[in-house]
Protein backbone atom coordinates (compact mmCIF):
# COMPACT_ATOMS: atom_id res chain seq x y z
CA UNK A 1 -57.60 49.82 -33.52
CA UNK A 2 -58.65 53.07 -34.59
CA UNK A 3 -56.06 54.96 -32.17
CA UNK A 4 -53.45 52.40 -32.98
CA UNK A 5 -53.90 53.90 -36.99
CA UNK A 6 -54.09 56.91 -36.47
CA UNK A 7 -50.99 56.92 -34.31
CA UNK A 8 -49.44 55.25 -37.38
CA UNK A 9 -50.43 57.72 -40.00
CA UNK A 10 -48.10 60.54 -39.12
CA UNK A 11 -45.70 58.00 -39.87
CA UNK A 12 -46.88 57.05 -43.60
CA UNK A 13 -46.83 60.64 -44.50
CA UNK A 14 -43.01 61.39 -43.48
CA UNK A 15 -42.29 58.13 -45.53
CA UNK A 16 -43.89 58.82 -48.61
CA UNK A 17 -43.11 62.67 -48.55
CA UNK A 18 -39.64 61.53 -48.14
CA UNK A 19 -39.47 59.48 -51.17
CA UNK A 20 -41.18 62.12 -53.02
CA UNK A 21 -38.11 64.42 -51.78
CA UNK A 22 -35.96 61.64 -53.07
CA UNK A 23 -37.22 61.10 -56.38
CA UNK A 24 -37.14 65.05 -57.37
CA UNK A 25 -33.45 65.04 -55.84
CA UNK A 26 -33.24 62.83 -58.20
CA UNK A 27 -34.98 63.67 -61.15
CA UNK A 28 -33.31 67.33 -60.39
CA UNK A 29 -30.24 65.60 -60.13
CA UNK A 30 -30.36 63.57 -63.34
CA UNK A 31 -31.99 66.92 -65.28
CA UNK A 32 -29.08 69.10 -63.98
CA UNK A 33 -26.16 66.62 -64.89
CA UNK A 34 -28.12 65.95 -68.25
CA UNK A 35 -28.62 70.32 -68.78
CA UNK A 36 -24.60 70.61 -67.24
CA UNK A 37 -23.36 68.01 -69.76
CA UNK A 38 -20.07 69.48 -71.27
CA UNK A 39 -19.04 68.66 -75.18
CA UNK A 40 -15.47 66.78 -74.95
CA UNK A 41 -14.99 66.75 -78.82
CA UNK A 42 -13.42 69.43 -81.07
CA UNK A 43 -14.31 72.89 -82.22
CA UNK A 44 -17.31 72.14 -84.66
CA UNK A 45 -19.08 75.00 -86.49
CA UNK A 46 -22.74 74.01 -87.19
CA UNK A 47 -24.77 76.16 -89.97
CA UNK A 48 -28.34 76.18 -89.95
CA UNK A 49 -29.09 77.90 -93.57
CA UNK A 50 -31.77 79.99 -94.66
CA UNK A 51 -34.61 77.81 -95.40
CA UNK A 52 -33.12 74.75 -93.45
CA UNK A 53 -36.04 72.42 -91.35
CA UNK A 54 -35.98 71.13 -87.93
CA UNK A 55 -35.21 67.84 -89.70
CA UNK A 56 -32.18 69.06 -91.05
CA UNK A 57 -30.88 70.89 -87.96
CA UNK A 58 -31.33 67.48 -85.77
CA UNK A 59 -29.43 65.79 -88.88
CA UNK A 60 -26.59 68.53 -88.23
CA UNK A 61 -26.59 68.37 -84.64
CA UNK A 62 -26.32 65.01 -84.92
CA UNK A 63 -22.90 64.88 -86.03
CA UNK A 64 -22.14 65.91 -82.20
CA UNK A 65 -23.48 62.55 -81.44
CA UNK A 66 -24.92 62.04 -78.02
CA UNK A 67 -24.39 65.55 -77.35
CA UNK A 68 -25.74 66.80 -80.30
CA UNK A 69 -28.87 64.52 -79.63
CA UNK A 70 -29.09 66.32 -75.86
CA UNK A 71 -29.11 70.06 -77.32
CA UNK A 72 -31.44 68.81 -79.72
CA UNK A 73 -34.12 67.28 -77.50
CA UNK A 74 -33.77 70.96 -74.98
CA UNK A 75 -33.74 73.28 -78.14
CA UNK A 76 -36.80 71.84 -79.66
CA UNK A 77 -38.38 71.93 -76.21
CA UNK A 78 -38.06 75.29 -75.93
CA UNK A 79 -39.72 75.38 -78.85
CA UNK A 80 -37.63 77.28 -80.81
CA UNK A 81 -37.99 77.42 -84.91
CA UNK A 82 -35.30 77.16 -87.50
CA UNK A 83 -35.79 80.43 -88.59
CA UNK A 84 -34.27 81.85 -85.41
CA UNK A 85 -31.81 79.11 -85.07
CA UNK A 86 -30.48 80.45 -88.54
CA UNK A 87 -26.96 80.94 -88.54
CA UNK A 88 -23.59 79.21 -87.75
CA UNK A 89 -22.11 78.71 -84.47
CA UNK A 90 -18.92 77.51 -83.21
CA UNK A 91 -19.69 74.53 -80.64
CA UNK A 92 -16.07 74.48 -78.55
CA UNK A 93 -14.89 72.05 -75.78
CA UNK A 94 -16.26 72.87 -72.23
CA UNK A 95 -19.55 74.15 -73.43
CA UNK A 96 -22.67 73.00 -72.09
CA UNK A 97 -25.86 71.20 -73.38
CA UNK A 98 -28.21 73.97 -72.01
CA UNK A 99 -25.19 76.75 -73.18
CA UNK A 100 -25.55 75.70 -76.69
CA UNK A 101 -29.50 74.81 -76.65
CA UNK A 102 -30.13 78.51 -75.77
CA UNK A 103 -27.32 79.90 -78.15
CA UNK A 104 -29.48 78.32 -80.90
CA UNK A 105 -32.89 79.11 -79.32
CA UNK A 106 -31.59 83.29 -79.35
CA UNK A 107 -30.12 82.84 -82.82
CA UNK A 108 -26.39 84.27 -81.04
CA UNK A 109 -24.29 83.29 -83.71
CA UNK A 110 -20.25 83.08 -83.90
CA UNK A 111 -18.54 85.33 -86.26
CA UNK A 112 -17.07 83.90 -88.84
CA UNK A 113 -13.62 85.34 -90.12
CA UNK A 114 -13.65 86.43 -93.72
CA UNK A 115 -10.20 87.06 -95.29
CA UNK A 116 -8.95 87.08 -98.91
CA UNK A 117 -5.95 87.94 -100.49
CA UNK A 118 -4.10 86.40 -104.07
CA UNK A 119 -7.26 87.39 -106.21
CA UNK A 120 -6.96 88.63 -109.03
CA UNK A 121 -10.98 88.89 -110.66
CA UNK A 122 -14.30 89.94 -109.22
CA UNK A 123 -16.00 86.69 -109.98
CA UNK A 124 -12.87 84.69 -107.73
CA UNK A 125 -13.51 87.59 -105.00
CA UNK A 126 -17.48 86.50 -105.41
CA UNK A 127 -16.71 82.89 -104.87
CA UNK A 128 -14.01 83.52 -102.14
CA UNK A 129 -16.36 85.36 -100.23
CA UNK A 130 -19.41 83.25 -100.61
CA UNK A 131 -17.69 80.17 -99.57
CA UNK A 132 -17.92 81.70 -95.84
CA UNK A 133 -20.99 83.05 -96.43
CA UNK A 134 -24.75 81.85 -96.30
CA UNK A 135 -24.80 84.02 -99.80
CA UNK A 136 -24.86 82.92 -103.49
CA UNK A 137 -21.67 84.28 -105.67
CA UNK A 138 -23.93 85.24 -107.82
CA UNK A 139 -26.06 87.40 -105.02
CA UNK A 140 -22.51 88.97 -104.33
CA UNK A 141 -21.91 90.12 -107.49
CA UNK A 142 -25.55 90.95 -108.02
CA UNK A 143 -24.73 93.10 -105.05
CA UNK A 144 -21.92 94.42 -105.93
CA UNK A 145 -24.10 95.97 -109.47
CA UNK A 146 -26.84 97.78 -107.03
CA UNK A 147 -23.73 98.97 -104.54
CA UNK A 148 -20.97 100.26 -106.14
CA UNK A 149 -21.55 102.32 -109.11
CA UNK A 150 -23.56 104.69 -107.10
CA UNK A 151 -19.86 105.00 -105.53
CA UNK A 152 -18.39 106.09 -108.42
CA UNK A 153 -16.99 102.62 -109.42
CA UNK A 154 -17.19 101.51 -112.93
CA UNK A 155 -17.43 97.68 -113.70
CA UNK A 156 -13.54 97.56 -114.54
CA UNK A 157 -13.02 99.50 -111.46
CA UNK A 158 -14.55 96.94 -108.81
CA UNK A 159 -11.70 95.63 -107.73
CA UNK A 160 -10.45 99.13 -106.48
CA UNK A 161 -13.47 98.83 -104.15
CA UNK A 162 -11.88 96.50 -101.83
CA UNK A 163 -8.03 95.70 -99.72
CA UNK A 164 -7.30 92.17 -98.36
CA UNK A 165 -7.37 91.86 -94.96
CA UNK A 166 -8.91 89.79 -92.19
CA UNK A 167 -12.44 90.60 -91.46
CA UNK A 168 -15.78 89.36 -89.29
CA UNK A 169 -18.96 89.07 -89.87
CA UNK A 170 -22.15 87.32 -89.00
CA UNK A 171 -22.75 84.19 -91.50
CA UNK A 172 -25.76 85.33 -92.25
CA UNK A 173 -24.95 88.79 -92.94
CA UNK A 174 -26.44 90.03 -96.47
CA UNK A 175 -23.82 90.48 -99.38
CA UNK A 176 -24.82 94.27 -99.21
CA UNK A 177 -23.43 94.26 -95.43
CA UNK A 178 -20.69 92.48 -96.87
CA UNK A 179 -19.78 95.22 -99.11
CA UNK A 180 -20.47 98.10 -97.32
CA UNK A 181 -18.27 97.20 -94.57
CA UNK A 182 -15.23 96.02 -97.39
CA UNK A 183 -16.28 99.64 -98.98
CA UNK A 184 -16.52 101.63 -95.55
CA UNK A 185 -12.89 99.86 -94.61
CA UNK A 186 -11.22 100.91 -98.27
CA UNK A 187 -12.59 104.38 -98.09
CA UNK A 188 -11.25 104.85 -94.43
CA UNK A 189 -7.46 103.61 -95.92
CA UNK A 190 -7.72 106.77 -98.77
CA UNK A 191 -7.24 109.70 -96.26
CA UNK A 192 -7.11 112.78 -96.82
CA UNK A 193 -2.93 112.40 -97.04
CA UNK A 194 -3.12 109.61 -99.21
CA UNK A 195 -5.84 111.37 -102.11
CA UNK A 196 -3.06 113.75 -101.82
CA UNK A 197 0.03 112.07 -102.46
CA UNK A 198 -1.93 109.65 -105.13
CA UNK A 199 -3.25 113.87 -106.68
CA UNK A 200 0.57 114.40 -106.28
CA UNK A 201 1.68 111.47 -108.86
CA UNK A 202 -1.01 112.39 -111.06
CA UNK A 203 -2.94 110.01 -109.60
CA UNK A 204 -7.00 109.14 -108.22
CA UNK A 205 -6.83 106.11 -105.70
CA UNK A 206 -8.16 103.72 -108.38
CA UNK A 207 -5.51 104.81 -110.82
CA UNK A 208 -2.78 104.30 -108.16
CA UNK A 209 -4.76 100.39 -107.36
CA UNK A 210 -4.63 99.76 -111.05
CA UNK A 211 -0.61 100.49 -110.82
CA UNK A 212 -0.78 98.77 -108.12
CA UNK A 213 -1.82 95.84 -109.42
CA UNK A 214 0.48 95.61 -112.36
CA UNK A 215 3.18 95.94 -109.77
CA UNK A 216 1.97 92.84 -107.69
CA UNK A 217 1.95 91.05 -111.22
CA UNK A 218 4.79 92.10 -112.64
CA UNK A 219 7.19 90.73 -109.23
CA UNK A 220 6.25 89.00 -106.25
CA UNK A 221 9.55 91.03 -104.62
CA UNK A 222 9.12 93.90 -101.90
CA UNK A 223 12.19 95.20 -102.47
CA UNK A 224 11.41 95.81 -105.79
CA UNK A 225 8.03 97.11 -106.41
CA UNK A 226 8.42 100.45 -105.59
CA UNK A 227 11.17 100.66 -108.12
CA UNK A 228 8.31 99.11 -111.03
CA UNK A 229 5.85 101.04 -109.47
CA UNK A 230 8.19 104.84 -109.96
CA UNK A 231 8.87 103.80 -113.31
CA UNK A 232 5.53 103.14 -114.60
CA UNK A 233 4.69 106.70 -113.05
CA UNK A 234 8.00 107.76 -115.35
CA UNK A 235 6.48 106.59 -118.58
CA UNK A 236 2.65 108.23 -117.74
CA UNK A 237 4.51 111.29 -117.24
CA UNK A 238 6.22 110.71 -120.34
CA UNK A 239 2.85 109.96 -121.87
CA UNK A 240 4.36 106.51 -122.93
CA UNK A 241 2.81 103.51 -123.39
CA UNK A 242 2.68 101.37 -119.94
CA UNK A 243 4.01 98.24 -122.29
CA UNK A 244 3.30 95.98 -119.19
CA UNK A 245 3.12 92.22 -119.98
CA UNK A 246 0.66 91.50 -117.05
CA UNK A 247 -2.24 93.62 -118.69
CA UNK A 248 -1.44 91.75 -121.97
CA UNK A 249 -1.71 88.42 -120.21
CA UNK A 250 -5.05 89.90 -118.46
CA UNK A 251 -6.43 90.51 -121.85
CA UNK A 252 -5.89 87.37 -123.14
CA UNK A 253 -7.33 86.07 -119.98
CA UNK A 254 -4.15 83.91 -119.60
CA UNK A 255 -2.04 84.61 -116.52
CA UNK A 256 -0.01 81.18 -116.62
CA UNK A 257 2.03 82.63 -120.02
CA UNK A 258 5.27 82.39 -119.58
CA UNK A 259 6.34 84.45 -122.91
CA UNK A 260 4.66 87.25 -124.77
CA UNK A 261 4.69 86.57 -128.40
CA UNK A 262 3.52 89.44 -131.75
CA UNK A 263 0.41 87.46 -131.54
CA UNK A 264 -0.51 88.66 -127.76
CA UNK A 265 0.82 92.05 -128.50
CA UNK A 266 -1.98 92.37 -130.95
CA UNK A 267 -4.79 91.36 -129.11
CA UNK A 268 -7.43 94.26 -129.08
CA UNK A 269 -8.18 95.47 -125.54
CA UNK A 270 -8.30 98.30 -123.19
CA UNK A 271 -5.92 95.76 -121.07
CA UNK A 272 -3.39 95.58 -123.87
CA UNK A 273 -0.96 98.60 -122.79
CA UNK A 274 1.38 97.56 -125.91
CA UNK A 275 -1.83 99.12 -128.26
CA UNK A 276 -3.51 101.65 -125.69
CA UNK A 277 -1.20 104.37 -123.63
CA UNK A 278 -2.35 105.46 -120.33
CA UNK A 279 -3.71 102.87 -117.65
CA UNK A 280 -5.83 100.26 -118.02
CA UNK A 281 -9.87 100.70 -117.23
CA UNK A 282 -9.24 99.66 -114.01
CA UNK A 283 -7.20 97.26 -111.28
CA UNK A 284 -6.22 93.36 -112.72
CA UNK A 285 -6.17 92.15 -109.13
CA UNK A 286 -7.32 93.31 -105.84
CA UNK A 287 -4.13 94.65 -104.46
CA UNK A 288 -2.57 94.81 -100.82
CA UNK A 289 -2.62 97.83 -98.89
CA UNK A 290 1.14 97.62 -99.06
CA UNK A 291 1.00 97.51 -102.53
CA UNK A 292 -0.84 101.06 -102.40
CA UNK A 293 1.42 102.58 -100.28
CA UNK A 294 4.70 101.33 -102.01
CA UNK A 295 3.02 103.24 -105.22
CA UNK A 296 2.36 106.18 -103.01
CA UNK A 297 5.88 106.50 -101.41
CA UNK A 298 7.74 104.85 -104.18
CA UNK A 299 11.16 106.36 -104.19
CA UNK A 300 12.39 108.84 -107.36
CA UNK A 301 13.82 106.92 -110.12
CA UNK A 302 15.16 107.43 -113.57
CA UNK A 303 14.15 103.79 -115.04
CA UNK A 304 11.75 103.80 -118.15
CA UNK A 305 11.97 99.91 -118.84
CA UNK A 306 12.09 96.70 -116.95
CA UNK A 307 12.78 92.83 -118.10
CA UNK A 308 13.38 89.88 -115.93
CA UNK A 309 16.33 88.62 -115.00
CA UNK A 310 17.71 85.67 -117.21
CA UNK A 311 18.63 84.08 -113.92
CA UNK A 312 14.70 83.70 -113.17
CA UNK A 313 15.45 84.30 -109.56
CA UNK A 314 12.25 86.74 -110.14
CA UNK A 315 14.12 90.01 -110.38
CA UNK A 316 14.26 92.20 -112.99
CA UNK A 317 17.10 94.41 -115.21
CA UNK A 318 15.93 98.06 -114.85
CA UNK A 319 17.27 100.61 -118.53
CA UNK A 320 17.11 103.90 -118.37
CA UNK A 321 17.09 103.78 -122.25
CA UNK A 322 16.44 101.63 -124.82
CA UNK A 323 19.44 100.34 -126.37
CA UNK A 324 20.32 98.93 -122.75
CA UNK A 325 16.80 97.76 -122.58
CA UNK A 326 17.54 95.87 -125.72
CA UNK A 327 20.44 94.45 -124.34
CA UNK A 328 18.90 92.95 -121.15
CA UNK A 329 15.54 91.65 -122.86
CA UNK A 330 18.22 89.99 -125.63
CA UNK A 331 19.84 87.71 -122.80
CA UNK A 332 16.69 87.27 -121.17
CA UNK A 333 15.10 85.78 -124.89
CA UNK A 334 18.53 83.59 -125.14
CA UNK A 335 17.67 82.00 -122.09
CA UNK A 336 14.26 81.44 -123.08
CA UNK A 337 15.41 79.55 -125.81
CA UNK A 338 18.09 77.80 -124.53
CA UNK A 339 15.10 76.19 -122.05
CA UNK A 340 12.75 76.05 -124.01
CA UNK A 341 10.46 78.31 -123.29
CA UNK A 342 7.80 78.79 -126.17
């Protein structure tokens, strides 16, 4: 008997150590497929916000639904803490459980693009920009107050600071490194060339951004702007009043007016270029680059006033005098009248 079981015992062990084998194969198996799982939904950016809890983030992740529940169960046994997990990422098709898990565990966020164009105050730029950003509009612009007077911007001169285009940046980048890097950007468009041909015209860059802007007002036309933008550069040189009916409706604070009546003519502000001569304290919109450079190349002209067309296709009558000025702003005011226009 005691030969018979010990003969047998060699036996036992192969069989058990062999289902032990199995069940890790197993267990490895399950954990790898479980780790390997890929997200089949679509593109889903998840923010984790300054301040958020580990209650929140499973509440977020859980809009992945069983996938979301899987990155949630490896990320908090990592044991990872929101405050590294801070930041938004952009969960795409084909990525893994574990992928994502340790994207959130080393806080390796997805830029997020940043791009603004059609604004025409600071405080829209402010909310514009916050909306992609883990950033108050009100930290922008207090931001903006510590930032850019020490570069030589005055508060009517902000908008200068900055040129649409498309831009990245890390969600939870600070509204300082928000501005620097819009600052760095505009100061590397004003070469050396350009100061030079804005010095030319009579000209600093913010004075050619605040023509600019009256230009981008005034018509919505390529073809046309350098032609408004040459002949409000006639009428500085002249040392006449701008007249421009986009500054008045800036001072009013109404840009939907369709007419410009005695009583907006008479509004007192630095805006109103009826009252004041010279430019305006600074930009009334944050202009395009190609804006800038259609005042900076704008072709020699002769015109000293401007009225749109009575056809409102959005063109304008260019005088080089008044009395035919006074002849095109006299059909324009028929057909005003004739519609209705008040």
């Amino acid at each position: 008997m005691t030969a018979n079981k010990k003969k047998n015992n060699p036996l036992t062990a192969v069989y058990v150590i062999s289902l032990l084998v199995a069940i890790i194969v197993i267990i490895a198996f399950m954990l790898f497929n479980f780790l390997t799982k890929k997200y089949n939904g679509e593109p889903y950016r998840l923010k984790i916000p300054h301040g958020a809890t580990i209650e929140q983030i499973e509440d977020s992740l859980a809009n992945l639904d069983l996938f979301g529940e899987d990155v949630y169960t490896v990320w908090k046994y990592y044991g990872s803490s929101p405050t590294t997990a801070r930041g938004s990422y952009l969960i795409e098709p084909g990525e893994s459980v574990l992928d994502v898990a340790k994207r959130l565990k080393s806080g390796r966020q997805t830029p997020v693009k940043l791009s603004f164009n059609n604004v025409r105050t600071i405080n829209q730029l402010a909310d514009r920009i916050a909306d992609k950003m883990d950033f108050t509009a009100e930290e922008f612009i207090e931001a903006l107050d510590e930032i850019l007077p020490d570069a030589g911007f005055t508060k009517p001169q902000y908008p200068a600071a900055f040129i649409p285009d498309s831009y990245e940046f890390y969600w939870t980048a600070s509204p300082q490194k928000v501005i620097s890097t819009l600052l760095d950007y505009r100061n590397k468009f004003w070469t050396d060339e350009r100061r030079q041909a804005a010095s030319a015209l009579g000209l600093t860059p913010v004075g050619v951004a605040t023509i600019a802007s009256i230009v981008e007002e005034e018509s919505s036309k390529n073809d046309e702007r350098p032609i408004i933008a040459r002949l409000y550069i006639n009428r500085l040189d002249r040392n006449m009043p701008l007249q421009a009916d986009p500054t008045v409706k800036f001072a009013v604070g109404d840009f939907g007016l369709r007419r410009i009546t005695g009583k907006h003519l008479q509004v007192n502000s630095p805006y109103n270029t009826y009252k004041v001569n010279g430019l305006p304290p600074g930009p009334i919109r944050v202009v395009d680059r190609k804006t800038l450079e259609q005042v900076l190349t704008a072709p020699r002209n002769e015109y000293l006033y401007m009225c749109a067309r009575e056809d409102f296709s959005g063109y304008h009558n260019f005088a080089r005098d008044l009395a035919e000025h006074n002849a095109n702003a006299a059909r324009y005011r028929a057909e005003l009248n004739r519609r209705g226009i008040k």
